[in-house]
C-alpha atoms as a PDB file:
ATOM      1  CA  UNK A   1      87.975  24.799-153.835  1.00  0.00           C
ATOM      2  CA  UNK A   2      84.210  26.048-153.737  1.00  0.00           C
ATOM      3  CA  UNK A   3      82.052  24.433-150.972  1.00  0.00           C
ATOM      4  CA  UNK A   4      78.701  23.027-151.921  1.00  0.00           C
ATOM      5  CA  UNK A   5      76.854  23.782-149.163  1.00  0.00           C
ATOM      6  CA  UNK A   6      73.666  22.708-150.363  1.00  0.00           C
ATOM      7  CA  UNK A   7      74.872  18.988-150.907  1.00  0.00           C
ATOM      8  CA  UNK A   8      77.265  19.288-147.386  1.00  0.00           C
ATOM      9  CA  UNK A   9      74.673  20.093-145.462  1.00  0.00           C
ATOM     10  CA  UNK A  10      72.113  17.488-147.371  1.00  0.00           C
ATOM     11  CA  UNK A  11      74.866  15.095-146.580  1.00  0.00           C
ATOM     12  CA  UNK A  12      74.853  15.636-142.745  1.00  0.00           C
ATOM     13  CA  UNK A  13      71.165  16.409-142.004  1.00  0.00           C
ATOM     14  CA  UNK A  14      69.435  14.758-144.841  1.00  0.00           C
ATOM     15  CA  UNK A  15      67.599  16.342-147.572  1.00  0.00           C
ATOM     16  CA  UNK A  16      64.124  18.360-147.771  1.00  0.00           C
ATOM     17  CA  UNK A  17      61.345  17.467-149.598  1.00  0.00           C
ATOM     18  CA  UNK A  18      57.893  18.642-149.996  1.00  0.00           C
ATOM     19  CA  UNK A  19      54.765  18.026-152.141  1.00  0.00           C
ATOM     20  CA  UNK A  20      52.885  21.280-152.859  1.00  0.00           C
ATOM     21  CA  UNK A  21      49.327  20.692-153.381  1.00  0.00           C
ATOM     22  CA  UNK A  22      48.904  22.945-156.880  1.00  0.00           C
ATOM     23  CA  UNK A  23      49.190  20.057-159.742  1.00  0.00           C
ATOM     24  CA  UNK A  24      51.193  21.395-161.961  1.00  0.00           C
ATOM     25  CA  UNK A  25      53.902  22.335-159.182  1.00  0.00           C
ATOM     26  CA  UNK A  26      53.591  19.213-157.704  1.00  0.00           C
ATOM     27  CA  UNK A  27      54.455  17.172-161.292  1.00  0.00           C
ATOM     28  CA  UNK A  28      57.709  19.659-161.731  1.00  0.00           C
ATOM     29  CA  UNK A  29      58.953  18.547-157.967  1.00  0.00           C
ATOM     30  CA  UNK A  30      58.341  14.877-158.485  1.00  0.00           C
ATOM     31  CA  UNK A  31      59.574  11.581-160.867  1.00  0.00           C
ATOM     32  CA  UNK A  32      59.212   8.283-161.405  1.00  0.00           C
ATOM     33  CA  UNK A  33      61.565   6.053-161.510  1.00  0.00           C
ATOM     34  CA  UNK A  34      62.336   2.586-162.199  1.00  0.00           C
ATOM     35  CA  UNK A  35      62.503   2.304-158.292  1.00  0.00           C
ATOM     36  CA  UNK A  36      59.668   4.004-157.360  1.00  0.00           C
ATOM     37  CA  UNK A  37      58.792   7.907-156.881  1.00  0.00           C
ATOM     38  CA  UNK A  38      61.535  10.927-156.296  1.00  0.00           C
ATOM     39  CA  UNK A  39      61.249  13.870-155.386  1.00  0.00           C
ATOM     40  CA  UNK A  40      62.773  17.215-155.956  1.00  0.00           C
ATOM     41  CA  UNK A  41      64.596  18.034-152.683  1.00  0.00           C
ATOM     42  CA  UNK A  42      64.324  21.851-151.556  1.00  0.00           C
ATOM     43  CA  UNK A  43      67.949  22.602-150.281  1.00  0.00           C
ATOM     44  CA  UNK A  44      70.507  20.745-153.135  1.00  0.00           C
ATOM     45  CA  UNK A  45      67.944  20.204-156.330  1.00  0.00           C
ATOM     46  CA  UNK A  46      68.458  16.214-156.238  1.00  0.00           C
ATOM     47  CA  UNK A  47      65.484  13.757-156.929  1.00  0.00           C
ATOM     48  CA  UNK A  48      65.048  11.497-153.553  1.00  0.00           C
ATOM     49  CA  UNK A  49      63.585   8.350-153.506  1.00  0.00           C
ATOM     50  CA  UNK A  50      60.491   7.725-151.008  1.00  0.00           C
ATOM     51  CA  UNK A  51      57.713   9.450-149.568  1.00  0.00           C
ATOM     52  CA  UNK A  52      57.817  13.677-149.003  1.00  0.00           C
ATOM     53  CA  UNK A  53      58.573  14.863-145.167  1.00  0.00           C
ATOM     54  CA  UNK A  54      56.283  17.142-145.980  1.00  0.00           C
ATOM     55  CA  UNK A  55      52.974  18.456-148.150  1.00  0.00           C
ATOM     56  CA  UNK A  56      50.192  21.162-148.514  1.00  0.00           C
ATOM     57  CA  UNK A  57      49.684  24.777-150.389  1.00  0.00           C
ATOM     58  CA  UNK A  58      52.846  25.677-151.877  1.00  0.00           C
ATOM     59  CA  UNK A  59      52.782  29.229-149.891  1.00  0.00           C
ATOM     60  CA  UNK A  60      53.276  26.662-146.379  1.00  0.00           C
ATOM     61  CA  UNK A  61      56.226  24.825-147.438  1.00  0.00           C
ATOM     62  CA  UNK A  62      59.143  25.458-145.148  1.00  0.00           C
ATOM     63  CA  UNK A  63      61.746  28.215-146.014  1.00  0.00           C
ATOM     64  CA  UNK A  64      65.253  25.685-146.124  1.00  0.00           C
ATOM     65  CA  UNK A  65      68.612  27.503-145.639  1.00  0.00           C
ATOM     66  CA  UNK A  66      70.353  27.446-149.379  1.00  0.00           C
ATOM     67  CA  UNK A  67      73.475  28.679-150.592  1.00  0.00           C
ATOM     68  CA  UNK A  68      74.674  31.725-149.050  1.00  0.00           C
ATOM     69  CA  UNK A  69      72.276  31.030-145.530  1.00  0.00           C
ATOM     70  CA  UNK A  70      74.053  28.080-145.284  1.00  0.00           C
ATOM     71  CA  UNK A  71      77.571  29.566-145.123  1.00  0.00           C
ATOM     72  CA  UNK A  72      76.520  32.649-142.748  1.00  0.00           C
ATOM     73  CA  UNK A  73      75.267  30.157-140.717  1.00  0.00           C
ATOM     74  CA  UNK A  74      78.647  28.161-140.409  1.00  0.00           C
ATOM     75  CA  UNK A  75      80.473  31.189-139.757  1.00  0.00           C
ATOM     76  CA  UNK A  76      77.822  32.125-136.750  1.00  0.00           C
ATOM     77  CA  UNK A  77      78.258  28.930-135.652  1.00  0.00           C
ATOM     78  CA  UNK A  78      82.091  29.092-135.479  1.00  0.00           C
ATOM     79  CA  UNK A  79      81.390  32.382-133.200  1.00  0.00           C
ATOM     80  CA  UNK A  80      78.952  30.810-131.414  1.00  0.00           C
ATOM     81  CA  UNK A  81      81.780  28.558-130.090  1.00  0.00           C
ATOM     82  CA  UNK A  82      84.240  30.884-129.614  1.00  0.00           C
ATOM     83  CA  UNK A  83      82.013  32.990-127.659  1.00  0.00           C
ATOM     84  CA  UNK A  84      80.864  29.734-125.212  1.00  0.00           C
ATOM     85  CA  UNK A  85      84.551  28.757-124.941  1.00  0.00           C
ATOM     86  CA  UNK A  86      85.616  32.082-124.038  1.00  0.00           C
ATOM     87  CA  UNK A  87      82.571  32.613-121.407  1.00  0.00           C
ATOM     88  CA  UNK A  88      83.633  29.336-119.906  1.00  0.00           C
ATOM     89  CA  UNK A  89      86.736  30.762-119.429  1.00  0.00           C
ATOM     90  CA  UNK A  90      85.814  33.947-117.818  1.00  0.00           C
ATOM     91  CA  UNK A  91      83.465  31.837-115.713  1.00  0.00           C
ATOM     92  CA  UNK A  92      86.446  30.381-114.407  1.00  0.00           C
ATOM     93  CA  UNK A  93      88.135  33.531-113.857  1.00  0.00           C
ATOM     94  CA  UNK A  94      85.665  34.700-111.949  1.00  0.00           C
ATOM     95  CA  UNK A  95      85.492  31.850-109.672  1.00  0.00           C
ATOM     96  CA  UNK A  96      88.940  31.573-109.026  1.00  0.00           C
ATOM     97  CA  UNK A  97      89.100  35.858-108.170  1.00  0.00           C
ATOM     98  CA  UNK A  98      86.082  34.853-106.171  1.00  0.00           C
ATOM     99  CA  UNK A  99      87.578  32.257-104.144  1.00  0.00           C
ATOM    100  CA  UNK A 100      90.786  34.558-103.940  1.00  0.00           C
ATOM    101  CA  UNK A 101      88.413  37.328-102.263  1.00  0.00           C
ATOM    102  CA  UNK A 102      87.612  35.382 -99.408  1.00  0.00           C
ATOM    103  CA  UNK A 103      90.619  33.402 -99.063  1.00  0.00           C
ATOM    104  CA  UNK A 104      93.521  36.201 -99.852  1.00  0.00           C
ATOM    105  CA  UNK A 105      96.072  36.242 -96.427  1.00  0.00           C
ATOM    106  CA  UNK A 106      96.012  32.275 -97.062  1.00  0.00           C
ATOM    107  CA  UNK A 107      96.939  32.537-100.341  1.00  0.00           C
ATOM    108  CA  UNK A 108      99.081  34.977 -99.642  1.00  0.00           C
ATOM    109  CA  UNK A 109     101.374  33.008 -97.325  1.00  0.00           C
ATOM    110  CA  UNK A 110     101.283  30.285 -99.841  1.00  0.00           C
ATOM    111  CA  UNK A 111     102.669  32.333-102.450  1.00  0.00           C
ATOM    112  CA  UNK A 112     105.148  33.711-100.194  1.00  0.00           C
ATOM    113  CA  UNK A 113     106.359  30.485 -99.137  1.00  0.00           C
ATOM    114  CA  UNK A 114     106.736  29.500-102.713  1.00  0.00           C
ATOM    115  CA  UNK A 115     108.584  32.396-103.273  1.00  0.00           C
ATOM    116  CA  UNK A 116     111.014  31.959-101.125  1.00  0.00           C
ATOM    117  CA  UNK A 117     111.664  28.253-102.009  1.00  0.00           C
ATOM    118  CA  UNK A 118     112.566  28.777-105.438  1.00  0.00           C
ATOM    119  CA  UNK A 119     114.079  32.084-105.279  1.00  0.00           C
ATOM    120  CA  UNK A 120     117.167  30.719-104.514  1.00  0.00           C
ATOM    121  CA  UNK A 121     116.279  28.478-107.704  1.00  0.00           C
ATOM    122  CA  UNK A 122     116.164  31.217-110.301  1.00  0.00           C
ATOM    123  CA  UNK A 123     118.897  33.195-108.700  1.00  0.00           C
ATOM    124  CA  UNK A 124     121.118  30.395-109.509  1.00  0.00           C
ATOM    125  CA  UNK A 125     119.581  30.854-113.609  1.00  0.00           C
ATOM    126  CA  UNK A 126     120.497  34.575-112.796  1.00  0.00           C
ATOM    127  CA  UNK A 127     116.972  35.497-112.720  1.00  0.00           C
ATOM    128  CA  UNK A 128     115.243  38.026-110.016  1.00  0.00           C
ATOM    129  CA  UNK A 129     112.049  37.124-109.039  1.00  0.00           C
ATOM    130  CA  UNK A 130     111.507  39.692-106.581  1.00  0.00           C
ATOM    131  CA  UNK A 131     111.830  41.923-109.798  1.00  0.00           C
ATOM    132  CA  UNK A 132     110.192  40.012-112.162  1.00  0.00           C
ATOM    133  CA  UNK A 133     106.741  41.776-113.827  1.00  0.00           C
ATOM    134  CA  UNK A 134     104.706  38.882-113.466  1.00  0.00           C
ATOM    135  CA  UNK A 135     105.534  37.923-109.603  1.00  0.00           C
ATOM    136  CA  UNK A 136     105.069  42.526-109.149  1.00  0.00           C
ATOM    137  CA  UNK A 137     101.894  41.779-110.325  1.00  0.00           C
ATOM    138  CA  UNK A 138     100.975  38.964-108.502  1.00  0.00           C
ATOM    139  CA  UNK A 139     101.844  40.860-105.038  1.00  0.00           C
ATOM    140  CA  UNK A 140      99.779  43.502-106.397  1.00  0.00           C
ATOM    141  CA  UNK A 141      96.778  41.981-106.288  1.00  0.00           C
ATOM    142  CA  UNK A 142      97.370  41.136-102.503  1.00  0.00           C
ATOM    143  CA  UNK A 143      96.585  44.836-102.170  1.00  0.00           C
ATOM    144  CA  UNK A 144      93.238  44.987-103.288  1.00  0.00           C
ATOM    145  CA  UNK A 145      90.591  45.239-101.029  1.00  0.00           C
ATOM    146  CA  UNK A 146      88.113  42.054-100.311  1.00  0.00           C
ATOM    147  CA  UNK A 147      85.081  44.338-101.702  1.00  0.00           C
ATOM    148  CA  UNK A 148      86.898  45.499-105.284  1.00  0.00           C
ATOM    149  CA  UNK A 149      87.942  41.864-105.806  1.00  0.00           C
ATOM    150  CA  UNK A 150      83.832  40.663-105.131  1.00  0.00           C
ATOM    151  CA  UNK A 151      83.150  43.763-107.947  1.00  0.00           C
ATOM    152  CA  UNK A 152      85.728  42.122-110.023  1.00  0.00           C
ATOM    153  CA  UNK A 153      84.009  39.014-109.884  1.00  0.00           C
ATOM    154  CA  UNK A 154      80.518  39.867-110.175  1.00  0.00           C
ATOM    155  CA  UNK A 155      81.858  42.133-113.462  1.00  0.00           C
ATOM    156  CA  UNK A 156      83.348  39.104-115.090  1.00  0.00           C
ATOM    157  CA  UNK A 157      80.132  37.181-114.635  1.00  0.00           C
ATOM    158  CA  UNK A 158      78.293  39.515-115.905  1.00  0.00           C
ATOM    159  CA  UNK A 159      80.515  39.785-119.151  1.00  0.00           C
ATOM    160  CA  UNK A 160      80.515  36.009-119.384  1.00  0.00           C
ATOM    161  CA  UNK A 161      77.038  35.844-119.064  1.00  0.00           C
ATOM    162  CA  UNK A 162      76.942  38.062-122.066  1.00  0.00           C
ATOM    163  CA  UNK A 163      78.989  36.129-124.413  1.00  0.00           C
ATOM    164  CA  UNK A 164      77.513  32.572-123.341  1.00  0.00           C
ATOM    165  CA  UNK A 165      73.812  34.175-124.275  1.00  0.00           C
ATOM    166  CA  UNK A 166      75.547  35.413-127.532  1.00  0.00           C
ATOM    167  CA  UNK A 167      76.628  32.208-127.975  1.00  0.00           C
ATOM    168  CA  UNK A 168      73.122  30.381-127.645  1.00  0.00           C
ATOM    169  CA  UNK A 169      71.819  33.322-129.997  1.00  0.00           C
ATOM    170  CA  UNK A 170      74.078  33.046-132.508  1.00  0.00           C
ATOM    171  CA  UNK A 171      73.852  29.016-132.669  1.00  0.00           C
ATOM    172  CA  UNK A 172      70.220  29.467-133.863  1.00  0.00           C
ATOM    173  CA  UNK A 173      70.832  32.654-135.889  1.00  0.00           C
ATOM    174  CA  UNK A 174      68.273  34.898-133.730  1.00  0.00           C
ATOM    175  CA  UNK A 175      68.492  38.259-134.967  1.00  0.00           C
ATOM    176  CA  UNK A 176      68.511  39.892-131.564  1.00  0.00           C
ATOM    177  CA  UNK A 177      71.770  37.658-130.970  1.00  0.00           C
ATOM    178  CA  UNK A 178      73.291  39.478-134.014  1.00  0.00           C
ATOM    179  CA  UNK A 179      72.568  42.953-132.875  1.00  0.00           C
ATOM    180  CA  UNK A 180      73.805  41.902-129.200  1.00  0.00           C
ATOM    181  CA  UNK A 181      76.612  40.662-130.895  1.00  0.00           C
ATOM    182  CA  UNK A 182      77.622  43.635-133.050  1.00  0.00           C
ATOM    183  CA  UNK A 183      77.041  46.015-129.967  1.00  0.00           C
ATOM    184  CA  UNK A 184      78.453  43.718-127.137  1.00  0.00           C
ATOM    185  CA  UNK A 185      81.951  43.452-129.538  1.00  0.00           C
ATOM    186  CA  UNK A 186      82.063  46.990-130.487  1.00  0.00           C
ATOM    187  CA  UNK A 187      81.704  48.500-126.853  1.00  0.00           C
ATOM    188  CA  UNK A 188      84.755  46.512-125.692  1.00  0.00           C
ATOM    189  CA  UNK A 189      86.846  47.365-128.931  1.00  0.00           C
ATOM    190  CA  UNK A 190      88.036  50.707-127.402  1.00  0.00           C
ATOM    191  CA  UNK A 191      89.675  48.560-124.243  1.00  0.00           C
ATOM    192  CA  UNK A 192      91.285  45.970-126.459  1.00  0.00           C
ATOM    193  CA  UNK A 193      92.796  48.657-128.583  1.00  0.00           C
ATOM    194  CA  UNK A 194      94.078  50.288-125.428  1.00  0.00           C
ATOM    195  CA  UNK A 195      95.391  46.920-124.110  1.00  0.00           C
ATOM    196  CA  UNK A 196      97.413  46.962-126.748  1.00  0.00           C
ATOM    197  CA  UNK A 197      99.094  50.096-125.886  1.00  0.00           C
ATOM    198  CA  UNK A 198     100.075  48.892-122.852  1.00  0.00           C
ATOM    199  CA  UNK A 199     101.676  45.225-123.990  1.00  0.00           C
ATOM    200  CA  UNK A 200     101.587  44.216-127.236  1.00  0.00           C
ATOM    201  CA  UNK A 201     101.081  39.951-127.547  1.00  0.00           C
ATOM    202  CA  UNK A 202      99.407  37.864-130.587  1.00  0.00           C
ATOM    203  CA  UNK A 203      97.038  36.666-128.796  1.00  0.00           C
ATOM    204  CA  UNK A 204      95.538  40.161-128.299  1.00  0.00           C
ATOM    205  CA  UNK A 205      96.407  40.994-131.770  1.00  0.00           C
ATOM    206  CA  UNK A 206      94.464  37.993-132.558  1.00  0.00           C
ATOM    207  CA  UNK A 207      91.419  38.764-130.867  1.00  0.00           C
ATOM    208  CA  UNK A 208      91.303  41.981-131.970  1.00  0.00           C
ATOM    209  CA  UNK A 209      91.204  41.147-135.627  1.00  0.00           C
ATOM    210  CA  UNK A 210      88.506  38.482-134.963  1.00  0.00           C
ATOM    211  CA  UNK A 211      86.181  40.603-133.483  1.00  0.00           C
ATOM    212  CA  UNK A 212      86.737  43.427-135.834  1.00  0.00           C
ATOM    213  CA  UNK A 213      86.013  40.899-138.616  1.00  0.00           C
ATOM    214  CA  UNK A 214      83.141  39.676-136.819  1.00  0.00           C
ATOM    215  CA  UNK A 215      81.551  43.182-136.538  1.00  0.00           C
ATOM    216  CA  UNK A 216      81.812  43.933-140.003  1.00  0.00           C
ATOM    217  CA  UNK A 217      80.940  40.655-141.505  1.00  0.00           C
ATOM    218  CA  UNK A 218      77.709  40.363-139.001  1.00  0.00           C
ATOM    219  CA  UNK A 219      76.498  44.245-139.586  1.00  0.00           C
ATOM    220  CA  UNK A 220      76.814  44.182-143.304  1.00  0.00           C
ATOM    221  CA  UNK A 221      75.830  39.731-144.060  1.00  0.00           C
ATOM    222  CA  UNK A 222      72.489  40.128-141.560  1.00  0.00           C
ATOM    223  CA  UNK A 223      72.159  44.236-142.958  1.00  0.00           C
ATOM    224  CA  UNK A 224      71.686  45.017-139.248  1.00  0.00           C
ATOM    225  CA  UNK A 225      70.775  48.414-138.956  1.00  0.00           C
ATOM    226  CA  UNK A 226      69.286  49.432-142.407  1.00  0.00           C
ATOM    227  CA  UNK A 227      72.577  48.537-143.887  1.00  0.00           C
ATOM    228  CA  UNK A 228      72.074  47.059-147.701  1.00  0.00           C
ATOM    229  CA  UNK A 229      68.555  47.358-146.907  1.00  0.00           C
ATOM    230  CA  UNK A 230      67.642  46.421-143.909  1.00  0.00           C
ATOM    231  CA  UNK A 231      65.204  43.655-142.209  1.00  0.00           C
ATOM    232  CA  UNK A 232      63.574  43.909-145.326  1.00  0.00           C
ATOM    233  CA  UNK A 233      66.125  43.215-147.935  1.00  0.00           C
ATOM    234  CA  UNK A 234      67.043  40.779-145.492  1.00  0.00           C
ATOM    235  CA  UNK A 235      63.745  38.241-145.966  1.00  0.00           C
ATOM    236  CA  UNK A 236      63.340  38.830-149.324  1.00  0.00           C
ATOM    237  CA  UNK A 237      67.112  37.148-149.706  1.00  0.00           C
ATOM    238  CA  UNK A 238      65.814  34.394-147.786  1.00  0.00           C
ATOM    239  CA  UNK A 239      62.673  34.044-149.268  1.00  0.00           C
ATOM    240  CA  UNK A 240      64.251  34.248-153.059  1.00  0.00           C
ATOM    241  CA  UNK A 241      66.922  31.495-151.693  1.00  0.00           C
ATOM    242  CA  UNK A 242      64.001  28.953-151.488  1.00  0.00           C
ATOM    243  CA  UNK A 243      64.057  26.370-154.891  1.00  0.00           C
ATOM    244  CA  UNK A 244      60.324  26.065-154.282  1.00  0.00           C
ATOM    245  CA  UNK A 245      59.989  29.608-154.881  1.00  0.00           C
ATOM    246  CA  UNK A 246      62.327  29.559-158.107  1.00  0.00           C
ATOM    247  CA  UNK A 247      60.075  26.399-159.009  1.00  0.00           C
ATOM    248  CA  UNK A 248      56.636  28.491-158.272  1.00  0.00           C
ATOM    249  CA  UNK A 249      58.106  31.280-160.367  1.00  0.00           C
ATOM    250  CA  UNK A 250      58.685  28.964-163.737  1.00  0.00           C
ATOM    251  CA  UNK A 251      55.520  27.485-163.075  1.00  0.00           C
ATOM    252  CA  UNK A 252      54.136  30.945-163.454  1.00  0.00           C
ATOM    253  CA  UNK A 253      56.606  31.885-166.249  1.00  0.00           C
ATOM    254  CA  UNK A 254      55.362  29.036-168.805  1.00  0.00           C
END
């Protein structure tokens, strides 16, 4: 089913009106009624009773997202979150490899000691845990030195800081947040593919797609560099998307 996003959005936020000074503009955007004046709202084209939240030359009235804007916004809004959700994550990650750093003989003997008090629990379930993957990896990471697991952390802060600006960005459709976004995605592509190479899961699989989708969709929607046209091509779309510009254009027209 197609999504009005004109009247969705009108539904949520309220609709736009505005009274252009030129006459015979301002008599196309306005009616009476048996209940008073309408007027022509911006976004969805319906007549709304009661005053304008806004008036003056037609040339100042406010650019409203229509249409297409109003889906590419959704969809940069459902990155948005993803990106803050997973920077809150890594965040976390990095606070926890942090702690770790300064803390790692403690938590050593703590795994240890846990180790030993179920091993005799999985052995009965025929499992080895002294040759399991996950616990090889674990011990692993005992190895590392107190200064590569500070880099670590200080890495994954920086990446997080990353995607929660890309998130803020992309919330309020900046155009610097797009680019970021394009180039931020694309430089890690090469390590997600390789990830894959070394253990295949769905969740990677998963992100992978995503982010593919989200560099194509954001290059070639926003025309980031000179693609369809460019910056330019770009306002005109949103300038042409603007029902007071259609309206100005009749006006002329007749």
């Amino acid at each position: 089913m197609k999504i009005d996003w004109d009247r969705r959005t009108c539904a949520r936020h309220g609709h736009a009106t505005y009274a252009p000074d030129e006459p015979a503009l301002r008599e196309r955007l306005r009616v009476e009624t048996g209940f008073g004046v309408a007027w022509r709202c911006l976004r969805c084209g319906d007549f709304v009773l009661g005053e304008p939240h806004g008036s003056g030359p037609a040339d100042h009235a406010p650019l409203v997202p229509r249409g297409k804007v109003l889906r590419d916004l959704f969809i940069l809004r459902f990155l948005a979150i993803e990106r803050a959700v997973r920077g809150v994550f890594i965040v976390l990650v990095a606070a926890a490899v942090w702690k770790f750093s300064n803390s790692q003989d403690a938590v050593r003997k703590l795994f240890d000691d846990y180790l030993n008090v179920f091993r005799p629990v999985f052995k009965h379930f025929h499992y080895d845990l002294d040759h399991s993957p996950i616990v090889g990896s674990i011990q692993k990471t005992f190895g590392y030195k107190h200064s590569t697991l500070v880099l670590v952390a200080v890495l994954l802060l920086a990446y997080a800081l990353i995607e929660l600006v890309e998130a803020g960005g992309l919330w309020y459709a900046k155009r610097w947040a797009e680019y970021l976004t394009v180039v931020a995605t694309a430089a890690f592509l090469p390590l997600e593919i390789y990830e894959l190479t070394e253990h295949i899961s769905w969740l990677k699989i998963a992100t992978l797609v995503l982010n593919i989708l989200a560099v194509v969709y954001i290059a070639l929607a926003k025309r980031l560099f000179g693609l369809r046209g460019g910056r330019k091509a770009f306002d005109e779309e949103r300038e042409s998307a603007s029902l007071l510009e259609v309206e100005t254009s009749a006006g002329v027209m007749v």
